[in-house]
PDB file of N, CA and C in Angstrom:
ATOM      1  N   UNK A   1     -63.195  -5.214  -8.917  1.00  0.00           N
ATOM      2  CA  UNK A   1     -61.897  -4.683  -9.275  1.00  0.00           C
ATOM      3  C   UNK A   1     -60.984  -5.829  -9.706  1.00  0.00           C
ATOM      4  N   UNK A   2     -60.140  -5.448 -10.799  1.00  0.00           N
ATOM      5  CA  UNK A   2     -59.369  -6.301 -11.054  1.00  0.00           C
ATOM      6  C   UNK A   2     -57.753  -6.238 -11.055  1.00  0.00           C
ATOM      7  N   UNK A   3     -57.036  -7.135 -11.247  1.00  0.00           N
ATOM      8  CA  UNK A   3     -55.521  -6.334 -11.188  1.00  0.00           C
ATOM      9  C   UNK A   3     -54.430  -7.238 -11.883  1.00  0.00           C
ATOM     10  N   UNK A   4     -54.054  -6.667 -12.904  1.00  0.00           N
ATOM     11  CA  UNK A   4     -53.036  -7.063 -13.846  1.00  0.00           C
ATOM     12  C   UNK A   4     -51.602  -7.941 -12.916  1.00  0.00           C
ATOM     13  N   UNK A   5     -51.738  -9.164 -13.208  1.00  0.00           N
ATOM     14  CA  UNK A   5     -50.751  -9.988 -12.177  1.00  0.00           C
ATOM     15  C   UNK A   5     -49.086 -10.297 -12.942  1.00  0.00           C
ATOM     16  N   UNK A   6     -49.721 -10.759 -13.975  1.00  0.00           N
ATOM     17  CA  UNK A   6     -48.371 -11.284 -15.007  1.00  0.00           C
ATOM     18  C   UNK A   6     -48.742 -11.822 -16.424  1.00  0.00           C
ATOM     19  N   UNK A   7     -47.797 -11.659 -17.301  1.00  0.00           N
ATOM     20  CA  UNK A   7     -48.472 -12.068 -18.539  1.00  0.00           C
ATOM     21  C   UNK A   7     -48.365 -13.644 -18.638  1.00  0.00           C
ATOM     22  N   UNK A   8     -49.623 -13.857 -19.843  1.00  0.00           N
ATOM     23  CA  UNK A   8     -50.083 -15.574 -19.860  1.00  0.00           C
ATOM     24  C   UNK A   8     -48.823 -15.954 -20.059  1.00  0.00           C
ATOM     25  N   UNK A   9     -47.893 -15.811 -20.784  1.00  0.00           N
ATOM     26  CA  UNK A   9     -47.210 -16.741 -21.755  1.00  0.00           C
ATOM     27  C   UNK A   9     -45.820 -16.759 -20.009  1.00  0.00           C
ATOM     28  N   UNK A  10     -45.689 -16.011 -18.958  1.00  0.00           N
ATOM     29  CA  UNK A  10     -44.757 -16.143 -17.919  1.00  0.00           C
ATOM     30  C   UNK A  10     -45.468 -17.380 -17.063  1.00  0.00           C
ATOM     31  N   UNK A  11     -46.532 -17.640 -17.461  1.00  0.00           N
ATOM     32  CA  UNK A  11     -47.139 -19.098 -16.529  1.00  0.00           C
ATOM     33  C   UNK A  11     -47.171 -20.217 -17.204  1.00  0.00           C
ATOM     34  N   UNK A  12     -46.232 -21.600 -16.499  1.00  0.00           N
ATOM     35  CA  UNK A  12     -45.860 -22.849 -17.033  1.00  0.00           C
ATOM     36  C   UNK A  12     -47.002 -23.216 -16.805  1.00  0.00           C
ATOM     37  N   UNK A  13     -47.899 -23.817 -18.046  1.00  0.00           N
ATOM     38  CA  UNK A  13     -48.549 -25.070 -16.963  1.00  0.00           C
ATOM     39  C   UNK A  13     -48.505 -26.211 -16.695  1.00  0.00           C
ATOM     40  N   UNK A  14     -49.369 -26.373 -15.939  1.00  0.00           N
ATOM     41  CA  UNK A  14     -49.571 -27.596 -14.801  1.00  0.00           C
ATOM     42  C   UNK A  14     -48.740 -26.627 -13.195  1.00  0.00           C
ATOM     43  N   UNK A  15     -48.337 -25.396 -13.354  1.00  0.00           N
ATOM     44  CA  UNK A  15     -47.278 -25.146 -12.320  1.00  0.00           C
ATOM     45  C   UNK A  15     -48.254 -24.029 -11.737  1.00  0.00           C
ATOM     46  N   UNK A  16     -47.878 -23.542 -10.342  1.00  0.00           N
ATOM     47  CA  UNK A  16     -48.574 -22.569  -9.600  1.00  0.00           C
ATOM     48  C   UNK A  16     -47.352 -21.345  -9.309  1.00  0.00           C
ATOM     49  N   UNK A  17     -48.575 -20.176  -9.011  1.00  0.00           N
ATOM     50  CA  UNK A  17     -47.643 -19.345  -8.424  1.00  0.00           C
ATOM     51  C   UNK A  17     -48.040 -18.522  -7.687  1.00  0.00           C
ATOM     52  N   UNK A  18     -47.647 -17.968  -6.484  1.00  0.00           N
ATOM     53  CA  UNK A  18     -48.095 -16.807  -6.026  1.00  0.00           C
ATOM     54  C   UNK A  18     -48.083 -15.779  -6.385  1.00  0.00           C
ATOM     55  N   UNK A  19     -49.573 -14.859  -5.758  1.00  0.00           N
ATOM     56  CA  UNK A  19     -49.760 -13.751  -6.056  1.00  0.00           C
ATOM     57  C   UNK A  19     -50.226 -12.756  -5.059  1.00  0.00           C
ATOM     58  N   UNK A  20     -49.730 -11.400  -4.761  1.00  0.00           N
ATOM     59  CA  UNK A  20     -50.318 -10.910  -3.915  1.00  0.00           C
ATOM     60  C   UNK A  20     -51.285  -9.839  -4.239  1.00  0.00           C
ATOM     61  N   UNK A  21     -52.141  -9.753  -4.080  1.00  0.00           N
ATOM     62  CA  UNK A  21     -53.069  -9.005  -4.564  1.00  0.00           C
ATOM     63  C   UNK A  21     -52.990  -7.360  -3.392  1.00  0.00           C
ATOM     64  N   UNK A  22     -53.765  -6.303  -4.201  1.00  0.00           N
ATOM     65  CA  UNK A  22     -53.556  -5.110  -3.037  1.00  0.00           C
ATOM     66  C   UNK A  22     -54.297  -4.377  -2.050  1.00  0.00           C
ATOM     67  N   UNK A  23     -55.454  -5.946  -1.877  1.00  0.00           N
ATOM     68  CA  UNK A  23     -55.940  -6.143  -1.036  1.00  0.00           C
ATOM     69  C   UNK A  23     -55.280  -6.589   0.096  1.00  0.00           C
ATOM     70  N   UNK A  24     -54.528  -7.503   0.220  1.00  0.00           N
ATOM     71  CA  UNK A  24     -53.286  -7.658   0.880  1.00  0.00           C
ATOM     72  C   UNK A  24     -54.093  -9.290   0.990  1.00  0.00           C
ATOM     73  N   UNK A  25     -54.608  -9.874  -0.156  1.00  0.00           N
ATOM     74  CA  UNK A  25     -54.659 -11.307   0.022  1.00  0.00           C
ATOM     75  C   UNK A  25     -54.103 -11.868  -1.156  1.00  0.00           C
ATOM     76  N   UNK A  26     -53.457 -13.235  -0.934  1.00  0.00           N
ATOM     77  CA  UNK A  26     -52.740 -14.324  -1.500  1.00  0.00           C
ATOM     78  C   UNK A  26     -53.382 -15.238  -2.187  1.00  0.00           C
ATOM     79  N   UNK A  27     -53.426 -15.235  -3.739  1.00  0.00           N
ATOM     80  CA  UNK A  27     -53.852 -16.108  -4.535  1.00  0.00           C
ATOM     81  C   UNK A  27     -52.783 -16.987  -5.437  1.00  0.00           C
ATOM     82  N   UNK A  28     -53.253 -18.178  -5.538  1.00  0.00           N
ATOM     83  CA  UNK A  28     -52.437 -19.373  -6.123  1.00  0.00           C
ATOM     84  C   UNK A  28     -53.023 -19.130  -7.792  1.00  0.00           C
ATOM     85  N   UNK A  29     -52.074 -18.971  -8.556  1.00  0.00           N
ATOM     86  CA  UNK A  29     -52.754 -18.737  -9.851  1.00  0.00           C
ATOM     87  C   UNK A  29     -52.425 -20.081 -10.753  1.00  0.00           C
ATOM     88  N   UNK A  30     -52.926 -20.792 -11.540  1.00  0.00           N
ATOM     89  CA  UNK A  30     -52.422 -22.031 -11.925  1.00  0.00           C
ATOM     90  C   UNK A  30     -52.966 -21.557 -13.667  1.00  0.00           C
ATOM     91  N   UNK A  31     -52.179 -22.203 -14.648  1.00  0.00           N
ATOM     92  CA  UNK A  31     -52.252 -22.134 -16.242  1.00  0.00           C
ATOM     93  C   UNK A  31     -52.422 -23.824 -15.926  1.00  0.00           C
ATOM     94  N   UNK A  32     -53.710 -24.521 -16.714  1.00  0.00           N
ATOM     95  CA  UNK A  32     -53.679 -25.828 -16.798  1.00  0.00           C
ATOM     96  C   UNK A  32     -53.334 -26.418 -17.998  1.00  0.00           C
ATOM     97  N   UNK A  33     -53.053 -27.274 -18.366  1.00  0.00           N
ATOM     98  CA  UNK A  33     -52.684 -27.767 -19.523  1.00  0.00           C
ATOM     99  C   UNK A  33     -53.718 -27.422 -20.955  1.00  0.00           C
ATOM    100  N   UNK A  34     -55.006 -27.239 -20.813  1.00  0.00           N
ATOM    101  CA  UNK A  34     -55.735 -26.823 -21.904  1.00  0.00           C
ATOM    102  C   UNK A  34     -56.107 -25.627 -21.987  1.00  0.00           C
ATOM    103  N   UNK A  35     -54.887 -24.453 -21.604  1.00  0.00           N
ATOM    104  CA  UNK A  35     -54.838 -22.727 -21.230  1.00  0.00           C
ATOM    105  C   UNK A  35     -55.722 -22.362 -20.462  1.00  0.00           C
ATOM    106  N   UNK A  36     -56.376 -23.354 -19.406  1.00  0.00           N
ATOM    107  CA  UNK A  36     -57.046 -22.394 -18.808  1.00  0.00           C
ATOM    108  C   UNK A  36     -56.463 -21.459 -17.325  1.00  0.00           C
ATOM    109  N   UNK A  37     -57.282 -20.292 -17.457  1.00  0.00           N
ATOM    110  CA  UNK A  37     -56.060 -19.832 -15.803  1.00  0.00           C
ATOM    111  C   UNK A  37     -56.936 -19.980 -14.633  1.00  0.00           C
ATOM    112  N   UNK A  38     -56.445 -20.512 -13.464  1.00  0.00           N
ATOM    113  CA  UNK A  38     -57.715 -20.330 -12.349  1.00  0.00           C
ATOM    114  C   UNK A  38     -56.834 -19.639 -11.381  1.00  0.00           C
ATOM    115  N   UNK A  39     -57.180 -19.270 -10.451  1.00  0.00           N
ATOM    116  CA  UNK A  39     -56.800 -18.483  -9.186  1.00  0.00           C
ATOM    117  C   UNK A  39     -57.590 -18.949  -7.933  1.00  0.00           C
ATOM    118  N   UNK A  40     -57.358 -19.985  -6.725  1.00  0.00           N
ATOM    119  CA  UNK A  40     -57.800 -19.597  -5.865  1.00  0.00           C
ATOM    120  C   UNK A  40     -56.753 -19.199  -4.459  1.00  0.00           C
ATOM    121  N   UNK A  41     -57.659 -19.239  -3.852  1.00  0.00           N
ATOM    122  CA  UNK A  41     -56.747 -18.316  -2.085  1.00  0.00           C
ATOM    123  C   UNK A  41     -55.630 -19.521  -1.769  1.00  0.00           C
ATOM    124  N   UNK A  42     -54.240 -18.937  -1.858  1.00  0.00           N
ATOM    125  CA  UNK A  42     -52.882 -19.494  -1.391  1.00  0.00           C
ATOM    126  C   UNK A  42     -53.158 -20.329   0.068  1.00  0.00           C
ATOM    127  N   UNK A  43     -54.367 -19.968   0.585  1.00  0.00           N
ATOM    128  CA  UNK A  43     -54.144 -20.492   1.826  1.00  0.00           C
ATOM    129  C   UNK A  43     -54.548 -21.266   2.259  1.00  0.00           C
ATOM    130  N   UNK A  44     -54.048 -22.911   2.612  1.00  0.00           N
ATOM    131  CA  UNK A  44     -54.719 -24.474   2.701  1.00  0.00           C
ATOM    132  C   UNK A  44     -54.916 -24.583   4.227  1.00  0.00           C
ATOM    133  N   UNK A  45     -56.754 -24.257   4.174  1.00  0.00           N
ATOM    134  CA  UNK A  45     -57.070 -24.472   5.356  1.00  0.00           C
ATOM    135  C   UNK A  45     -56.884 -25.580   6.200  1.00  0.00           C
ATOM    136  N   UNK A  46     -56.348 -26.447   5.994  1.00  0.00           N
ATOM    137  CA  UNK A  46     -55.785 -27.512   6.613  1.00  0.00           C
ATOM    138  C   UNK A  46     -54.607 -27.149   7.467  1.00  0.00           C
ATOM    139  N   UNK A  47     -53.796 -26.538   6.426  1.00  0.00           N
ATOM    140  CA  UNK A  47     -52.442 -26.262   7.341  1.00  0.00           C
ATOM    141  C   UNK A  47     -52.649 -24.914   7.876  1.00  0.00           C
ATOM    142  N   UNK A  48     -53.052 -24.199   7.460  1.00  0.00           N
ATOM    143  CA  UNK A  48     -52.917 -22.630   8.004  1.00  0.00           C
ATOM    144  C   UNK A  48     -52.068 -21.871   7.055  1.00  0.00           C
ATOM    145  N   UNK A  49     -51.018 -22.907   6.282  1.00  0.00           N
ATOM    146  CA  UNK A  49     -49.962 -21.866   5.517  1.00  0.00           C
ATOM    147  C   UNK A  49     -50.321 -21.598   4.333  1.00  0.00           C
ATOM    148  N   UNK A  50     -49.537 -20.761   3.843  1.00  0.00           N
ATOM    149  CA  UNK A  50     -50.043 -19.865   2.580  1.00  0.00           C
ATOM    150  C   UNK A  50     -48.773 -21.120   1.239  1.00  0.00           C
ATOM    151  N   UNK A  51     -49.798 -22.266   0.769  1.00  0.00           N
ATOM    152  CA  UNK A  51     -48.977 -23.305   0.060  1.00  0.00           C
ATOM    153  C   UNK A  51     -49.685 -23.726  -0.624  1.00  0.00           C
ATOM    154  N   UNK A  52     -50.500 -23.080  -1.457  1.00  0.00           N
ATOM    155  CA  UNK A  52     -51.329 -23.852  -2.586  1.00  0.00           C
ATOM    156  C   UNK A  52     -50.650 -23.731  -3.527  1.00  0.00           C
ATOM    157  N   UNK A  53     -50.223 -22.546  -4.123  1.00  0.00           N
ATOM    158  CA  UNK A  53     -49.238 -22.001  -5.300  1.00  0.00           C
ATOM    159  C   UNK A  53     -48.081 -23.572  -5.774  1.00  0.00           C
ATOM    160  N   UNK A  54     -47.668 -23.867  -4.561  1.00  0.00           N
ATOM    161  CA  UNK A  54     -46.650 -25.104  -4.809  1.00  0.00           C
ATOM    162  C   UNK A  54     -47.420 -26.480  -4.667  1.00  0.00           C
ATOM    163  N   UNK A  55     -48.414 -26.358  -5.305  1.00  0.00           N
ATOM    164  CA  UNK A  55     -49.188 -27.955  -5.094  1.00  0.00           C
ATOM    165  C   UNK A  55     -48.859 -28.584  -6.144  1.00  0.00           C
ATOM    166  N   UNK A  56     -49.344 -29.353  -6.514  1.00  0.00           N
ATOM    167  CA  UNK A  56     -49.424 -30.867  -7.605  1.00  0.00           C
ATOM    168  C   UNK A  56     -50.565 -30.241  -8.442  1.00  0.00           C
ATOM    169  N   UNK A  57     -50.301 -29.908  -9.791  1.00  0.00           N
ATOM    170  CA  UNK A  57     -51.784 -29.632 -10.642  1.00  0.00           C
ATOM    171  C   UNK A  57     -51.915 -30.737 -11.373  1.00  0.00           C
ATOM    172  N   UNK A  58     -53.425 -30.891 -11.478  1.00  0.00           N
ATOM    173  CA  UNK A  58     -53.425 -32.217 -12.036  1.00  0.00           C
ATOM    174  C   UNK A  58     -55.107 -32.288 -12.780  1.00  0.00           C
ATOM    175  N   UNK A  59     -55.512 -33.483 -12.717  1.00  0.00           N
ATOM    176  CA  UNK A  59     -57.184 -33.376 -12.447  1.00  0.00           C
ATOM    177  C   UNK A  59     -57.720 -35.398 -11.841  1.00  0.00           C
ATOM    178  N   UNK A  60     -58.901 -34.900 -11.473  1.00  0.00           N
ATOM    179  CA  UNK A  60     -59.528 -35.895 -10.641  1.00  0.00           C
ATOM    180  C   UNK A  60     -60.600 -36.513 -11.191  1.00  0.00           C
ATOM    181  N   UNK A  61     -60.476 -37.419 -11.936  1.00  0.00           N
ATOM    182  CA  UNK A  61     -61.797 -37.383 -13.070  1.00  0.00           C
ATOM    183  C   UNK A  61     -62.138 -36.195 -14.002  1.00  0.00           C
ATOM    184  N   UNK A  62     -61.473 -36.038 -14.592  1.00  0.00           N
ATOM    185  CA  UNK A  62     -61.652 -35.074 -15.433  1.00  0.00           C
ATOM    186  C   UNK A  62     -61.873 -33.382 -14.609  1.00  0.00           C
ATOM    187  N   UNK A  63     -61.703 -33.451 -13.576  1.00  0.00           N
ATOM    188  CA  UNK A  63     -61.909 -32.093 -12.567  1.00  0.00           C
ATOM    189  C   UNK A  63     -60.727 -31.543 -12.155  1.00  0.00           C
ATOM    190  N   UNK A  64     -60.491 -30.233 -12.707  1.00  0.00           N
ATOM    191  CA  UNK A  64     -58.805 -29.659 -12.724  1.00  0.00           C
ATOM    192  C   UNK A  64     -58.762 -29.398 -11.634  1.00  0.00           C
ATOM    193  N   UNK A  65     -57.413 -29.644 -10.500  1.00  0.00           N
ATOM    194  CA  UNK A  65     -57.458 -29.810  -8.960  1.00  0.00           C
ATOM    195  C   UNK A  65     -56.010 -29.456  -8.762  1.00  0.00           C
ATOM    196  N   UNK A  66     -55.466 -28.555  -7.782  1.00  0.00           N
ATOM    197  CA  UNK A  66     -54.544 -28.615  -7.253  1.00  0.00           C
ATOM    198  C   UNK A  66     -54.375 -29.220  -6.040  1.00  0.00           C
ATOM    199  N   UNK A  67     -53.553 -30.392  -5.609  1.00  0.00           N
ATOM    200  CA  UNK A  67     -53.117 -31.208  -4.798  1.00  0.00           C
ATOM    201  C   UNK A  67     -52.111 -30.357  -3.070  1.00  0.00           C
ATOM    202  N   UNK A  68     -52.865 -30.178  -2.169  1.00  0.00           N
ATOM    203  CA  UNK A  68     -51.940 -29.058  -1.567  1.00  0.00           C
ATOM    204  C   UNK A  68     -50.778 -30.410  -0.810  1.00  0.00           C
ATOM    205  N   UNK A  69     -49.626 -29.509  -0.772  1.00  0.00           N
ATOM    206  CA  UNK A  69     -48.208 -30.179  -1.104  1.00  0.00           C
ATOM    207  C   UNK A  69     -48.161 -30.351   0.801  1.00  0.00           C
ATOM    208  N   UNK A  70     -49.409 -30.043   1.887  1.00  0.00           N
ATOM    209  CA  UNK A  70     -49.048 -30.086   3.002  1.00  0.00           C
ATOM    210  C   UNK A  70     -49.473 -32.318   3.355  1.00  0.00           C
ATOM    211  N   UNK A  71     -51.028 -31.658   3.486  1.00  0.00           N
ATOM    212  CA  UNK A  71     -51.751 -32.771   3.689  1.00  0.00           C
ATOM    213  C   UNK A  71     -52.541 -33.486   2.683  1.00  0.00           C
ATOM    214  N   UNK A  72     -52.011 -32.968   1.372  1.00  0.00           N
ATOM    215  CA  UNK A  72     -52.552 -33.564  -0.019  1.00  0.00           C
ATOM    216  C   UNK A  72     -54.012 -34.038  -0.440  1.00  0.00           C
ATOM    217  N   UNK A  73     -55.090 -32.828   0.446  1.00  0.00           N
ATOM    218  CA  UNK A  73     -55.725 -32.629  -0.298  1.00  0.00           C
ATOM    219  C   UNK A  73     -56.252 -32.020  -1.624  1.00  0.00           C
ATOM    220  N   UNK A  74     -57.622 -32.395  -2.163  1.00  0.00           N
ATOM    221  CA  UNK A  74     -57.199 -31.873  -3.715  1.00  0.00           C
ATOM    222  C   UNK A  74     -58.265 -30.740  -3.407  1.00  0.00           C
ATOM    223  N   UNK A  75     -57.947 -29.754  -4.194  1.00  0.00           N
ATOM    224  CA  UNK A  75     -59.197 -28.835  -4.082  1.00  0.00           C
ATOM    225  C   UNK A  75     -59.951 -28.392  -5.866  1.00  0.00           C
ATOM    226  N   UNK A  76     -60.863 -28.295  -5.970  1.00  0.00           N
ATOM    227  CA  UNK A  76     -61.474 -28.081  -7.385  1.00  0.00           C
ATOM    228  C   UNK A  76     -60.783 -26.571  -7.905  1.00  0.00           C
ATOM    229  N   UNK A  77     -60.218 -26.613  -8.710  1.00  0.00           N
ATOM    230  CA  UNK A  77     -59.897 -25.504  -9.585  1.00  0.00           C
ATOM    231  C   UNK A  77     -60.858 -24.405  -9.891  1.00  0.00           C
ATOM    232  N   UNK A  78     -61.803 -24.737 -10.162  1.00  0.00           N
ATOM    233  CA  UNK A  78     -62.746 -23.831 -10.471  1.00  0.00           C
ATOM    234  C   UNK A  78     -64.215 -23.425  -9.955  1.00  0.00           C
ATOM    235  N   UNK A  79     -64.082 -23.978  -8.535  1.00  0.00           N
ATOM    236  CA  UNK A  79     -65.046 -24.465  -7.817  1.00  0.00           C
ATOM    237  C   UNK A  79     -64.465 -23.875  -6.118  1.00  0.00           C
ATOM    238  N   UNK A  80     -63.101 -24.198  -5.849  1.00  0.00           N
ATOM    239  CA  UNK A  80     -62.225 -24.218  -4.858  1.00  0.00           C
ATOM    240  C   UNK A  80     -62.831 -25.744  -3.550  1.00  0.00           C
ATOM    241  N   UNK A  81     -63.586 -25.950  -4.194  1.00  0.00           N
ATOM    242  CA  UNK A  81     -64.502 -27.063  -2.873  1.00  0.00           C
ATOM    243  C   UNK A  81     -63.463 -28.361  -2.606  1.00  0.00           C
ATOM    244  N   UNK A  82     -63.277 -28.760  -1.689  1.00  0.00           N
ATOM    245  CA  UNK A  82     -62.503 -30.035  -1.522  1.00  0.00           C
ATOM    246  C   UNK A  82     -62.782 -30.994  -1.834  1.00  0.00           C
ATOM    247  N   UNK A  83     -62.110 -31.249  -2.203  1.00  0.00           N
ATOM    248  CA  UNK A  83     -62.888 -33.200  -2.744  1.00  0.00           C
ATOM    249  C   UNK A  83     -62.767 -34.241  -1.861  1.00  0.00           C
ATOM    250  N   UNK A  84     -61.870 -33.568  -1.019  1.00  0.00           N
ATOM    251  CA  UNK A  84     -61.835 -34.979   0.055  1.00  0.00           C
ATOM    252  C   UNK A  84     -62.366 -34.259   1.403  1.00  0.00           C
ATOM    253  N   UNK A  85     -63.116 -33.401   1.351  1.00  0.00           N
ATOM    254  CA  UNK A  85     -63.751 -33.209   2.620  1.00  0.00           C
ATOM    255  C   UNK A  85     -64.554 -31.846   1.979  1.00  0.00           C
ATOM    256  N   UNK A  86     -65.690 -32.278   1.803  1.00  0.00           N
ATOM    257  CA  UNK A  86     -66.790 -31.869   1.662  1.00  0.00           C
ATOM    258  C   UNK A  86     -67.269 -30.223   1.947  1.00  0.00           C
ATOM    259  N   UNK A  87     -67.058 -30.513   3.225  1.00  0.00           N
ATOM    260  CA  UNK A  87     -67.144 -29.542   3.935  1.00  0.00           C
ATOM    261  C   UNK A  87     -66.392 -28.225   4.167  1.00  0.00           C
ATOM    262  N   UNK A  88     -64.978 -28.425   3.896  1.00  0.00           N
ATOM    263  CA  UNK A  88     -64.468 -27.157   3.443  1.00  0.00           C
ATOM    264  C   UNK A  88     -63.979 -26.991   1.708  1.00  0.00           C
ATOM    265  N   UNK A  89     -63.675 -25.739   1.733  1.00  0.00           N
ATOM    266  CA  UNK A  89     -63.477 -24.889   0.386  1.00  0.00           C
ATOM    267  C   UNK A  89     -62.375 -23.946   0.313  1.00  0.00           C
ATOM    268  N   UNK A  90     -61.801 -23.686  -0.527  1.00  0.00           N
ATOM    269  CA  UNK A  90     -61.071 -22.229  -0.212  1.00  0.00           C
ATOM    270  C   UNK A  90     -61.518 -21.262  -1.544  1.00  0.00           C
ATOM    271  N   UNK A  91     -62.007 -19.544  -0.856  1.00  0.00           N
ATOM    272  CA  UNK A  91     -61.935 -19.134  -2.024  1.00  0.00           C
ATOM    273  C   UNK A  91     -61.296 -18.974  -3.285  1.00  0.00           C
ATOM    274  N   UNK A  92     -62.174 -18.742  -4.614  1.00  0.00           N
ATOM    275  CA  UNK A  92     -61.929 -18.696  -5.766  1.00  0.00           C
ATOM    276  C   UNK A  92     -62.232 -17.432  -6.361  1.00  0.00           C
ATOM    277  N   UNK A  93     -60.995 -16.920  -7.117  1.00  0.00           N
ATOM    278  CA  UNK A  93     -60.659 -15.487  -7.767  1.00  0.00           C
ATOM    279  C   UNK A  93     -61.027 -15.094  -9.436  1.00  0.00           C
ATOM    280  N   UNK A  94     -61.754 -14.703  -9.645  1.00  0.00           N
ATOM    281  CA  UNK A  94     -61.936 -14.707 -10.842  1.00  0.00           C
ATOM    282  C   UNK A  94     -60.989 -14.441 -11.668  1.00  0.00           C
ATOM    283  N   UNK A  95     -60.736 -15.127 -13.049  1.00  0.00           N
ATOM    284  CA  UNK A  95     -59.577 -14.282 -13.737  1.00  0.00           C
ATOM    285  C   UNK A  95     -60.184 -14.592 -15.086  1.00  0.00           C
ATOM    286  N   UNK A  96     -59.329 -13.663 -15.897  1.00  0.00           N
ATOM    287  CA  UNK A  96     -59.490 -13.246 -17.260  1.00  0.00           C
ATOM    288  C   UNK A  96     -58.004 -12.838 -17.729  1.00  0.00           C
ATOM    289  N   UNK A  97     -57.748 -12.941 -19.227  1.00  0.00           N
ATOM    290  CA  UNK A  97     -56.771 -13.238 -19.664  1.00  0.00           C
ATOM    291  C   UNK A  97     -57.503 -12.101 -20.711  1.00  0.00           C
ATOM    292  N   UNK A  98     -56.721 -10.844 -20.741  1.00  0.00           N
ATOM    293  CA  UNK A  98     -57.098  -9.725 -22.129  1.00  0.00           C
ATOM    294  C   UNK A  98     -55.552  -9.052 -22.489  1.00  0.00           C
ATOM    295  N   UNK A  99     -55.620  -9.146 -23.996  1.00  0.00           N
ATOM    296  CA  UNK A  99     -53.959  -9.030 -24.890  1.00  0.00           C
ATOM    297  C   UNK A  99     -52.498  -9.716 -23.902  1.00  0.00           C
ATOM    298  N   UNK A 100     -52.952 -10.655 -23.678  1.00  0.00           N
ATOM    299  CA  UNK A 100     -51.858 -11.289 -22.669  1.00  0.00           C
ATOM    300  C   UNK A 100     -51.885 -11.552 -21.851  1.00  0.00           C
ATOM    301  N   UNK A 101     -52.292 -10.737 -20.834  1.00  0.00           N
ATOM    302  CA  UNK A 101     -52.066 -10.289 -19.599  1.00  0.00           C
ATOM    303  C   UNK A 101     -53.408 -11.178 -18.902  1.00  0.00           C
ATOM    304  N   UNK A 102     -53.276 -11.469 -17.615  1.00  0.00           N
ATOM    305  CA  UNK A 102     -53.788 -12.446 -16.955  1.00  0.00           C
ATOM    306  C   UNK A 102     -53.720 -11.096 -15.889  1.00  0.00           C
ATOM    307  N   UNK A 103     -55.220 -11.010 -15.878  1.00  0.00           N
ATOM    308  CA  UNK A 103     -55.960 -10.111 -14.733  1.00  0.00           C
ATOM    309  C   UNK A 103     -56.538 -11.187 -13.366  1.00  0.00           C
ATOM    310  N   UNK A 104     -56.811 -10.436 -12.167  1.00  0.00           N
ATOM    311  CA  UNK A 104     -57.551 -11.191 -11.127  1.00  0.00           C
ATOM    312  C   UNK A 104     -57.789 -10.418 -10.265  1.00  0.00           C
ATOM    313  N   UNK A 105     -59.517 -11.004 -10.647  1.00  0.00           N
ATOM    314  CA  UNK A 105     -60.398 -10.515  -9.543  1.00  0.00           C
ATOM    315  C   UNK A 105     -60.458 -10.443  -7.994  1.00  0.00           C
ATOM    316  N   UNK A 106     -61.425 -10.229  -7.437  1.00  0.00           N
ATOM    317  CA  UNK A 106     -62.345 -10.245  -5.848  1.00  0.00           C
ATOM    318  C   UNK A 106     -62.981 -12.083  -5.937  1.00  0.00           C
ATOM    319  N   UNK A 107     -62.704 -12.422  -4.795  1.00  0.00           N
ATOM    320  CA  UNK A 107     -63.228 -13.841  -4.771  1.00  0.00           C
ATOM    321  C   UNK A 107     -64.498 -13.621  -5.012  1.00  0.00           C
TER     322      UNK A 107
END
């Protein structure tokens, strides 16, 4: 299932934003500088809080990463895997962009 969030051209990029989906879960949706859109889960298992949306977008060697704004880890954009700790991840939402509109999936 998918669900119409906001149109492309309302997302700055390099910038995040929240989204609530009606599942009743929280995705960080990011536009990167070369249009692409990613979405993963708002919620930085590090801190517990729902603060990915307001991270640092950037990339890490060429690997598009949002920077979480708690304990500044980076997490892979399109991957959600951490780069600085291996071992955790946060889910990643599929999205698609059709006549504008920036849809998002089920992790």
């Amino acid at each position: 299932m998918t669900t119409m969030v906001c149109r492309l051209d309302e997302l700055q990029p390099e910038r995040g934003v929240a989204v609530l989906l009606p599942d009743g879960a929280q995705a960080a949706l990011f536009r990167t500088h070369d249009g692409a859109v990613h979405a993963v889960s708002n919620m930085d298992p590090f801190s517990g809080a729902a603060v990915l949306s307001r991270g640092i977008v950037g990339d890490r060697d060429g690997t598009p990463v949002v920077v979480s704004p708690i304990y500044k880890q980076a997490f892979d954009l399109r991957t959600g895997r951490c780069l600085d700790d291996e071992a955790v991840s946060v889910p990643v939402f599929a999205t698609r962009v059709r006549d504008g509109m920036v849809l998002v999936g089920s992790p």
